[in-house]
Protein backbone atom coordinates (compact mmCIF):
# COMPACT_ATOMS: atom_id res chain seq x y z
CA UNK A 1 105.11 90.12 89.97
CA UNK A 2 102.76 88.82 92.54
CA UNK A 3 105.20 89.31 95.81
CA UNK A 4 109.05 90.96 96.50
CA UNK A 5 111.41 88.79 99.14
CA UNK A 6 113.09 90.90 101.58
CA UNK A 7 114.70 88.18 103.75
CA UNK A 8 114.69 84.67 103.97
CA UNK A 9 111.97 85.03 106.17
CA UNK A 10 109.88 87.85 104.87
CA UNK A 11 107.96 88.78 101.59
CA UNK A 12 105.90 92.13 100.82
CA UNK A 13 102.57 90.08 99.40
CA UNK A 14 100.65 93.55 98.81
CA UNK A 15 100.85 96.94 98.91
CA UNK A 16 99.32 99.53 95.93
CA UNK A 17 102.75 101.85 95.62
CA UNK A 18 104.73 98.60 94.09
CA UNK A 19 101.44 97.36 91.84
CA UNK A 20 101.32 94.40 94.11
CA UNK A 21 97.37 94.74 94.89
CA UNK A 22 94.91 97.39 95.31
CA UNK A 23 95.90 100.81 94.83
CA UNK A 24 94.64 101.53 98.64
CA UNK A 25 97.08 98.95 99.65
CA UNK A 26 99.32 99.50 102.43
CA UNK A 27 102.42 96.96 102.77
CA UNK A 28 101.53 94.03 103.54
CA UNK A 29 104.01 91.75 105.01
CA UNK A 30 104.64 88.07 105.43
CA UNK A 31 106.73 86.34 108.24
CA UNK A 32 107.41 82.61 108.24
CA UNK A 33 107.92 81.72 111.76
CA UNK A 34 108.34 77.75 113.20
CA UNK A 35 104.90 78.29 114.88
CA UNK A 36 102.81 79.65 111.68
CA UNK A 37 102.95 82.34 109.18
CA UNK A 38 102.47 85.77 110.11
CA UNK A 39 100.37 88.55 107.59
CA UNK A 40 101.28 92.58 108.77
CA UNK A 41 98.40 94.01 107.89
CA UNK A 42 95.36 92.95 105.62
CA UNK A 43 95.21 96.14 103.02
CA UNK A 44 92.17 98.46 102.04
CA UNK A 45 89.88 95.17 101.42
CA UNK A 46 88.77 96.32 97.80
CA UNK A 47 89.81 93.63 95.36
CA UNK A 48 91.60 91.70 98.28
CA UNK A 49 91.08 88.50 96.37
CA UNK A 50 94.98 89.75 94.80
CA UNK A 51 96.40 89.53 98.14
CA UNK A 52 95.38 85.89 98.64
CA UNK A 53 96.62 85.13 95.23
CA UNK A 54 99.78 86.51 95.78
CA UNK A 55 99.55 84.61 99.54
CA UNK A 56 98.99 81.44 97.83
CA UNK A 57 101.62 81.39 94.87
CA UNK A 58 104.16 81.55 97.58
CA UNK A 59 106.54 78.63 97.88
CA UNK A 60 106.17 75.44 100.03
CA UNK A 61 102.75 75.75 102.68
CA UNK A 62 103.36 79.12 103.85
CA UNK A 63 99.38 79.55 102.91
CA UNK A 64 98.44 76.54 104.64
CA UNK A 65 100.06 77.66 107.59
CA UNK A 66 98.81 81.37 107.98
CA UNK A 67 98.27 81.73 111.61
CA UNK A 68 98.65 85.40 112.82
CA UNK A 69 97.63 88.75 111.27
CA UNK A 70 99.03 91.12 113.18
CA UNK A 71 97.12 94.86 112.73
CA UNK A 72 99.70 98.06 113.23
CA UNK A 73 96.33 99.65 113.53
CA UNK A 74 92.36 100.07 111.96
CA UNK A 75 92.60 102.75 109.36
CA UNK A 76 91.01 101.42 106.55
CA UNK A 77 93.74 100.94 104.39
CA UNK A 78 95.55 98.45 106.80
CA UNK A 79 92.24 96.68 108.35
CA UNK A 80 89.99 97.05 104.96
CA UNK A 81 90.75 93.84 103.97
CA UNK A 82 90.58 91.87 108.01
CA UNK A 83 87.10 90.17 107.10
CA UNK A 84 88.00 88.90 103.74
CA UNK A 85 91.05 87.30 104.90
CA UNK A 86 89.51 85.70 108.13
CA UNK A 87 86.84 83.94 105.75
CA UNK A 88 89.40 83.03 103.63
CA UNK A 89 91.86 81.52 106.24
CA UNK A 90 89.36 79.75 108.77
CA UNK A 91 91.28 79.77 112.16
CA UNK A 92 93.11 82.82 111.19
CA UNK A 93 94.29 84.53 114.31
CA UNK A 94 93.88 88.76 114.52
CA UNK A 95 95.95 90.71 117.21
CA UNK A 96 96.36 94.29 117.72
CA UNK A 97 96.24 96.99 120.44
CA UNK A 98 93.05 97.29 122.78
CA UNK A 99 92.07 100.19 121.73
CA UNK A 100 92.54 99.51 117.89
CA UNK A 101 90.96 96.33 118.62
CA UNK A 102 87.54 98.45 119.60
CA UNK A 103 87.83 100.63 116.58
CA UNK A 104 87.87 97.61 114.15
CA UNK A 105 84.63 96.16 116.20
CA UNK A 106 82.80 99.16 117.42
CA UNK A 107 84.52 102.46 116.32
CA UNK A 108 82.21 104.80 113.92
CA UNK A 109 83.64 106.58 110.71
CA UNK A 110 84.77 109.46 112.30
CA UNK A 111 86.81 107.01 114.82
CA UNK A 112 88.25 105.50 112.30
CA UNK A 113 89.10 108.88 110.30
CA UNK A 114 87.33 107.06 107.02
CA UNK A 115 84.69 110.79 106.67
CA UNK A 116 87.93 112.29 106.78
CA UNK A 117 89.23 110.29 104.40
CA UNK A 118 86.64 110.07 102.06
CA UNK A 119 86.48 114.36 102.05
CA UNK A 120 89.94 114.51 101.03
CA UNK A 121 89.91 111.70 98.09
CA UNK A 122 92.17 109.57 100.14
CA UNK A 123 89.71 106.92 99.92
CA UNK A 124 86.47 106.79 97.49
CA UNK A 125 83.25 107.87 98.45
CA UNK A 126 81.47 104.51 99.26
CA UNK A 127 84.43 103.18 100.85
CA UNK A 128 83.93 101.83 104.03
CA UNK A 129 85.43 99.04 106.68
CA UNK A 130 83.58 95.92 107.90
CA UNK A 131 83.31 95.74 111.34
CA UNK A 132 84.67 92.25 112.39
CA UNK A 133 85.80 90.51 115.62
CA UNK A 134 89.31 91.00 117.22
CA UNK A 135 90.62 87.52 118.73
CA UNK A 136 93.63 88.82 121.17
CA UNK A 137 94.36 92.32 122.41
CA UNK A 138 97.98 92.38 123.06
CA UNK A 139 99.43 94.41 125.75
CA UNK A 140 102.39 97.23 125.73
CA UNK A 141 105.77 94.99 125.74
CA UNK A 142 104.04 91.34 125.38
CA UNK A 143 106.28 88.96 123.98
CA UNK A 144 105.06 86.43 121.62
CA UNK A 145 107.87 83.24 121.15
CA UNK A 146 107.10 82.39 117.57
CA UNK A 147 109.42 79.37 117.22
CA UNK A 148 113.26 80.96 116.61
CA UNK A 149 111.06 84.48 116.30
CA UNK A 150 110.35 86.63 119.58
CA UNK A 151 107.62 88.92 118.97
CA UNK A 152 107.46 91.59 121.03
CA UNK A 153 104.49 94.40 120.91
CA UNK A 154 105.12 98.35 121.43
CA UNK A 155 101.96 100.06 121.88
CA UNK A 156 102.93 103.47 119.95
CA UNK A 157 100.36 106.38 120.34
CA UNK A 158 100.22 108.93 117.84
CA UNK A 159 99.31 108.59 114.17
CA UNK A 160 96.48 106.73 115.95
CA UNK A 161 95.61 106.46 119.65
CA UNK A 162 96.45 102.65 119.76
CA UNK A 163 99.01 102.27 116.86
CA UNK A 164 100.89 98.96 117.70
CA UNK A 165 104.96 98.42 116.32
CA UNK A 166 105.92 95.15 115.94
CA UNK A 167 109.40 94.22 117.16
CA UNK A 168 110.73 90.82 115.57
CA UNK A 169 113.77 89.19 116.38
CA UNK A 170 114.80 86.24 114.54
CA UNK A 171 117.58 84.29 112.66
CA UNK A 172 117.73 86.79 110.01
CA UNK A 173 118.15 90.02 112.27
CA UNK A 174 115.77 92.04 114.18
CA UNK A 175 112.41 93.87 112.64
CA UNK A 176 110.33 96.52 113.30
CA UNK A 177 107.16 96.62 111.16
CA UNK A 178 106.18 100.02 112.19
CA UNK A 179 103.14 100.53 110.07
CA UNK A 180 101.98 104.13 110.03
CA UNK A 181 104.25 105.33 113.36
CA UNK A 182 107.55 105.96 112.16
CA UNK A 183 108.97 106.07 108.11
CA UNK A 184 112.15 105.98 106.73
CA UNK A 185 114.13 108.97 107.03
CA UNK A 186 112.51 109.55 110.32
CA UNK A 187 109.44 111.04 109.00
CA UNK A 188 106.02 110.84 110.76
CA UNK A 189 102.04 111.01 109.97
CA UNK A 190 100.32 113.01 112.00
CA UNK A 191 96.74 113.15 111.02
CA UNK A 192 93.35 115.59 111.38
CA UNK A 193 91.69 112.60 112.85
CA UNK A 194 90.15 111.66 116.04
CA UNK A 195 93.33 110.09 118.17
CA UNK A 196 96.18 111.58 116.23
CA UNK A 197 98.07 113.54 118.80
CA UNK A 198 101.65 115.34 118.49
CA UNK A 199 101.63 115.32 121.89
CA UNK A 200 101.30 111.26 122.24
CA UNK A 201 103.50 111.10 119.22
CA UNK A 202 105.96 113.02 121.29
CA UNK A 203 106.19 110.57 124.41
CA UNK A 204 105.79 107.59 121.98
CA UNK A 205 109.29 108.97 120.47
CA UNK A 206 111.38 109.99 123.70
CA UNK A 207 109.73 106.48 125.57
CA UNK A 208 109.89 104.09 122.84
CA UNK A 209 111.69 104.42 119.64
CA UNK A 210 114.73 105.50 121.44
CA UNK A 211 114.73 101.92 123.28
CA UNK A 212 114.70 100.41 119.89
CA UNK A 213 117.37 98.50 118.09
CA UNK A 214 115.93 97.28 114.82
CA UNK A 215 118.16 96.11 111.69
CA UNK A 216 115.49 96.70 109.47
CA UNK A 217 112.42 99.08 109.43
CA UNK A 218 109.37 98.11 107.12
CA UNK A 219 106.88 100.67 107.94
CA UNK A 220 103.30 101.04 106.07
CA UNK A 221 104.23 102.92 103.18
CA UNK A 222 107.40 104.31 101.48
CA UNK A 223 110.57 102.25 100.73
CA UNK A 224 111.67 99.75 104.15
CA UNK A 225 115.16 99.71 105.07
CA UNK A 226 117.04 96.50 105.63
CA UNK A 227 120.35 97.91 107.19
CA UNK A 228 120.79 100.41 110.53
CA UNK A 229 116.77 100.82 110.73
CA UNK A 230 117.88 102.12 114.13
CA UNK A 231 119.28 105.55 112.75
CA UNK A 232 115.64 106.23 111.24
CA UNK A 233 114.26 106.10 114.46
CA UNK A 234 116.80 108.60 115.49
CA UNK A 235 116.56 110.62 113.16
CA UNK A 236 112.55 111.04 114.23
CA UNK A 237 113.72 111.38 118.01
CA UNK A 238 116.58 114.22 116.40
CA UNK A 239 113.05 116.01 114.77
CA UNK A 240 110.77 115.63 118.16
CA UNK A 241 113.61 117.65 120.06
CA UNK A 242 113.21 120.39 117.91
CA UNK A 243 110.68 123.37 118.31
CA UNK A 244 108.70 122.35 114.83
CA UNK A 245 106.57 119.06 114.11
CA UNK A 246 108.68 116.59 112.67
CA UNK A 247 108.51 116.29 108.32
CA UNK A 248 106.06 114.14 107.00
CA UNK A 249 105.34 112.61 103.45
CA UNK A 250 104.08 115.87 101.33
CA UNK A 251 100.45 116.22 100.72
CA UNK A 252 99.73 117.99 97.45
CA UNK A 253 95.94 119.07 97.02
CA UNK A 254 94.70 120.87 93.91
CA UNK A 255 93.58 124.23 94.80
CA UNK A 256 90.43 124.93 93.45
């Protein structure tokens, strides 16, 4: 299996929790617009050369006419993989957040949470992320017309200081790829890293998510929902109202 359709519009062309590519993998997603193809994401960048298999066996020139790759934000596992790509794909277009934008071309490892990271096994030990150029910072609420798609970019503080959601509406119904922000069944990731704030998570929540209408969620990890995303982002506005963080995915850690 080298990709999954979720829409007429949309494939998952990596990600390590389905076996798609790396193990470090988030989802990766791809759009088909009337103005270019769109990648969410680019993966960990160890082994990427799956990902542009799995981008090239796709039907018709979607390949040919990757234009966009849109960055949720710089953690390693979702910008790993940004310089590979842009050698691969000459003319390759990357957009995020300002302030992610920085972290991909400037931001040291403790910015970018990868000594964190590499402490706690998330990542390996010589893991690191190539610094590479940024070529448009998109603002809180820009709107990109993508043919019959309208793009429109949420910048959504709190699992990192610049996290960006992605809010597509098109022929096939409206997405949110929310990367690391907001999960299905409302859950969160709030990290021990530099930028990772409740408090920005908070405001990001009451301000933003509840102004959000999506028909399908497809966040950075876990299963993506393709009915009524809306009520997952509800259900992690219901959590922020009460006195506790809101759940996130379990960490288990061998005790030693």
């Amino acid at each position: 299996m080298d990709h999954i359709v979720l829409k007429p519009d949309l494939w998952v062309v990596g990600g390590g929790e389905m076996g798609l590519t790396h193990w470090l993998d988030c989802h990766i997603y791809l759009l088909q617009t009337n103005a270019g193809t769109v990648l969410i994401d680019a993966g960990g960048g160890i082994d990427t050369s799956r990902l542009i298999r799995n981008i090239k066996r796709l039907p018709g020139e979607l390949a040919g006419k990757l234009r966009f790759l849109w960055l949720t934000h710089c953690h390693g596992d979702h910008a790993g993989g940004v310089h590979v790509l842009c050698n691969e794909f000459p003319g390759l277009e990357v957009i995020t957040s300002p302030h992610e934008a920085t972290m991909l071309e400037r931001g040291t490892d403790n910015e970018l949470g990868l000594t964190q990271a590499r402490y706690a096994g998330t990542y390996p030990e010589d893991f690191t992320v190539t610094r590479c150029k940024v070529h448009s910072r998109t603002a809180h609420g820009q709107q990109w017309q993508l043919g019959r798609h309208v793009m429109t970019s949420w910048i959504t503080p709190g699992h990192t200081a610049g996290s960006v959601c992605f809010d597509v509406d098109g022929p096939h119904g409206r997405y949110l790829f929310s990367g690391d922000t907001v999960f299905r069944g409302g859950l969160i990731q709030l990290l021990n890293t530099p930028g990772s704030e409740i408090s920005a998570y908070r405001e990001t929540a009451f301000n933003i998510l509840s102004r959000l209408h999506p028909d399908c969620l497809f966040p950075g990890h876990g299963m993506w929902v393709v009915e009524e995303g809306w009520k997952h982002l509800q259900k992690c506005i219901h959590y922020f109202k009460k006195s506790g963080p809101p759940p996130m995915p379990a960490y288990v850690e061998k005790v030693w």
